[in-house]
N, C-alpha and C. Protein backbone atom coordinates (compact mmCIF):
# COMPACT_ATOMS: atom_id res chain seq x y z
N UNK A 1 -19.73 -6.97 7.87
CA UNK A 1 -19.46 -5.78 8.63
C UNK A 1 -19.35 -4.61 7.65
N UNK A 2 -20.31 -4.08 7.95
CA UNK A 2 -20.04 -2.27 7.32
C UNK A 2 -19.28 -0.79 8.46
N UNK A 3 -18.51 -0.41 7.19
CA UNK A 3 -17.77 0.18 7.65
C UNK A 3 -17.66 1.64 7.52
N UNK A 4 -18.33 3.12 8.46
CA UNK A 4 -17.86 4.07 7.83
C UNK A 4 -17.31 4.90 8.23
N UNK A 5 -15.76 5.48 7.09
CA UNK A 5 -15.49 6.77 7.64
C UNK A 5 -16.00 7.78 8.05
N UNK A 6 -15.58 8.13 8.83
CA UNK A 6 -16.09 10.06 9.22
C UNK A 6 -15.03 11.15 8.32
N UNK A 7 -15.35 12.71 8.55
CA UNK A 7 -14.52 13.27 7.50
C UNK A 7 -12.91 13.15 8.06
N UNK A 8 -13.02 13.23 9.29
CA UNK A 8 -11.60 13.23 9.96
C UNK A 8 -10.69 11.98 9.93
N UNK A 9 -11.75 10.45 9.53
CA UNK A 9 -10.86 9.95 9.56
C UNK A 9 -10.60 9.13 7.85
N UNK A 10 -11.43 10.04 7.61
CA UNK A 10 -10.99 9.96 5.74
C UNK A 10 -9.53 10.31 5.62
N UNK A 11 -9.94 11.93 6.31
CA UNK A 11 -8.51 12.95 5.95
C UNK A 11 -7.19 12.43 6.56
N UNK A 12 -7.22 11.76 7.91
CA UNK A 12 -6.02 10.74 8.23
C UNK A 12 -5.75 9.60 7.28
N UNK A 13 -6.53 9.06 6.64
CA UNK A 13 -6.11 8.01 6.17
C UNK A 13 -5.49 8.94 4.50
N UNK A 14 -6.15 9.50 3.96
CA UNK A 14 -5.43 10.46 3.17
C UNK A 14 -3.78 10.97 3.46
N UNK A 15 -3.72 11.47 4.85
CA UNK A 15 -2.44 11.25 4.82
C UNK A 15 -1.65 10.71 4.68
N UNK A 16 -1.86 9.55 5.46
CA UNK A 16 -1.43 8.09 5.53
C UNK A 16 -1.06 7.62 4.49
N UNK A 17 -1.90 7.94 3.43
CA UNK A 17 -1.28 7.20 1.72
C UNK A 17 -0.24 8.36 1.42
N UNK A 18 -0.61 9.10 1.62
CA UNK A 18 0.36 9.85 1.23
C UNK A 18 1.92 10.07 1.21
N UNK A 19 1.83 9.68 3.14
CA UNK A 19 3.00 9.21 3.76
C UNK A 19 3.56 7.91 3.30
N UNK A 20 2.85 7.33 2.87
CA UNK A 20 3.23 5.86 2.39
C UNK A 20 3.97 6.15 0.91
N UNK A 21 2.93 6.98 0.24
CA UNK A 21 3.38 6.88 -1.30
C UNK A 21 4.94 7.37 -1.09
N UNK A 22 5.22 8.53 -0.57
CA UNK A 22 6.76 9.04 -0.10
C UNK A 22 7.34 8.13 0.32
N UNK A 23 7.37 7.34 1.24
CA UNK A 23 8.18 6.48 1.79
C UNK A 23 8.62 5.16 0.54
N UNK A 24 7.19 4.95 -0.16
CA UNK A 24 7.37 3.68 -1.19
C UNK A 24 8.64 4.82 -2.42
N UNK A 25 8.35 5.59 -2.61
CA UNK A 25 8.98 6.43 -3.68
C UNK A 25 10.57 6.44 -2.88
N UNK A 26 10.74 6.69 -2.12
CA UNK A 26 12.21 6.37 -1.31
C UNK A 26 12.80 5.00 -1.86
N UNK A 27 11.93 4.31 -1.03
CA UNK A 27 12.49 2.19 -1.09
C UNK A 27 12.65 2.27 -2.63
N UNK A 28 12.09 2.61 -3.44
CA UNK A 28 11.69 2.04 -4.72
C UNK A 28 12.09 2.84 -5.76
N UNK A 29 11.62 3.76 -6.11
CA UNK A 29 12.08 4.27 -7.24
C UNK A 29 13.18 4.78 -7.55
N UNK A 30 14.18 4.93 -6.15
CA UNK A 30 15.99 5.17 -6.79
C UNK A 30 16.38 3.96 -6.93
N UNK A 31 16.10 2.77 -6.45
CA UNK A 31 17.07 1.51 -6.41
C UNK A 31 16.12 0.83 -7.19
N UNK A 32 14.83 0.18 -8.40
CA UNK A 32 14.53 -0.17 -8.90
C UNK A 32 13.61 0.21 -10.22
N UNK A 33 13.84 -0.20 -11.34
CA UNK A 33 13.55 0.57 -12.12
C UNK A 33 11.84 -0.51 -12.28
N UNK A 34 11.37 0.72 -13.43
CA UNK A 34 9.23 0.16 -13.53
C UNK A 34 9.41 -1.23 -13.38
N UNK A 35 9.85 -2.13 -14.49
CA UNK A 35 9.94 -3.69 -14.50
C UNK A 35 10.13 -4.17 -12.92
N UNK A 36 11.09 -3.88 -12.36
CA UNK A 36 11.09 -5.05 -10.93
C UNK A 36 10.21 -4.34 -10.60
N UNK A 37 9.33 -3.00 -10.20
CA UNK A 37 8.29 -2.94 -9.06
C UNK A 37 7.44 -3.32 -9.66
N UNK A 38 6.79 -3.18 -10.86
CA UNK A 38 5.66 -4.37 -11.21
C UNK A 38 5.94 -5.65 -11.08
N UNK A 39 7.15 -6.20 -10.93
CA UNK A 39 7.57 -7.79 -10.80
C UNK A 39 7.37 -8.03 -9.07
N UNK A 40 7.57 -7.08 -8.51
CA UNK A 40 7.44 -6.69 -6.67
C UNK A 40 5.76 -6.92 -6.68
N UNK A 41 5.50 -5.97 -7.04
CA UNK A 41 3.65 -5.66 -7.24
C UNK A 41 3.42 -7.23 -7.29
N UNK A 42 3.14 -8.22 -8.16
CA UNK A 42 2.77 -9.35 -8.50
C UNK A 42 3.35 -9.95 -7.86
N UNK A 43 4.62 -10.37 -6.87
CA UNK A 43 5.04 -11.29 -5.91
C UNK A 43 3.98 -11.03 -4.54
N UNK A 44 3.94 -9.60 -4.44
CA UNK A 44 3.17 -9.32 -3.04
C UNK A 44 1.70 -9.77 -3.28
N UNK A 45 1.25 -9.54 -3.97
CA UNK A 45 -0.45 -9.98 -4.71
C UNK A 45 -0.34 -11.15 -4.50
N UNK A 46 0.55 -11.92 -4.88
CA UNK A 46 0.40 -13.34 -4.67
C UNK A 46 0.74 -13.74 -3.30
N UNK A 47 1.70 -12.97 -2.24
CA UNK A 47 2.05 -13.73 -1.04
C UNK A 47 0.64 -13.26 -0.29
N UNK A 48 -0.17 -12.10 -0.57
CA UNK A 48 -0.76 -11.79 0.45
C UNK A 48 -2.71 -12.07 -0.30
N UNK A 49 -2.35 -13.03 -1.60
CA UNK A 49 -3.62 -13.34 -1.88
C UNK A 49 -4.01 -14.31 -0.97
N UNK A 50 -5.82 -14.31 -0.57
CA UNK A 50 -6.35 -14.82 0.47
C UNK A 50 -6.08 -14.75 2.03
N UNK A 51 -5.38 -13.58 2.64
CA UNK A 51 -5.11 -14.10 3.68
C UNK A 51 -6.35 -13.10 4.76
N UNK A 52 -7.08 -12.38 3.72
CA UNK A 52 -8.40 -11.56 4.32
C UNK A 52 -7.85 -10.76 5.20
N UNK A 53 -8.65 -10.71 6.60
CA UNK A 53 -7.97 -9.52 8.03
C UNK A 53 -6.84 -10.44 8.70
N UNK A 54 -6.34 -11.25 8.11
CA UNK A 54 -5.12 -11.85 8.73
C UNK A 54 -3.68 -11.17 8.40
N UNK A 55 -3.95 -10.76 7.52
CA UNK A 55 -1.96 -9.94 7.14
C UNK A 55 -2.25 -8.77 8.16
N UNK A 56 -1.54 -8.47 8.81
CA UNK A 56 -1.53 -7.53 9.89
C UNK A 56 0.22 -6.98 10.19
C-alpha cells in the first residue's frame, strides 16, 4: 500500500508532532534525566518491535 499526503494533511500531522513533542517534553524532561529516556527509548523499541499496523 502506497501512501500520499496532501499539503493539508502534511501540515496536520506537523502539528501533531509538535503537539506531541510538548506533551513528551512535559512527561519527560522535568522528571527524567537523558540516561532513563534513552533507557525508555530502547524499552519501547523493543515492546513495540514487530507488531506492524497492530499497536494502535
Amino acid at each position: 500500500m502506497l501512501v500520499t499526503a496532501t499539503d493539508a494533511g502534511t501540515e496536520k500531522l506537523s502539528e501533531a508532532l509538535a503537539t506531541l513533542a510538548k506533551r513528551a517534553a512535559y512527561l519527560f524532561d522535568d522528571r527524567w534525566n537523558d540516561k532513563e529516556v534513552d533507557q525508555f527509548a530502547v524499552m519501547l523499541r523493543r515492546v513495540i518491535a514487530g507488531t506492524g499496523d497492530t499497536l494502535a
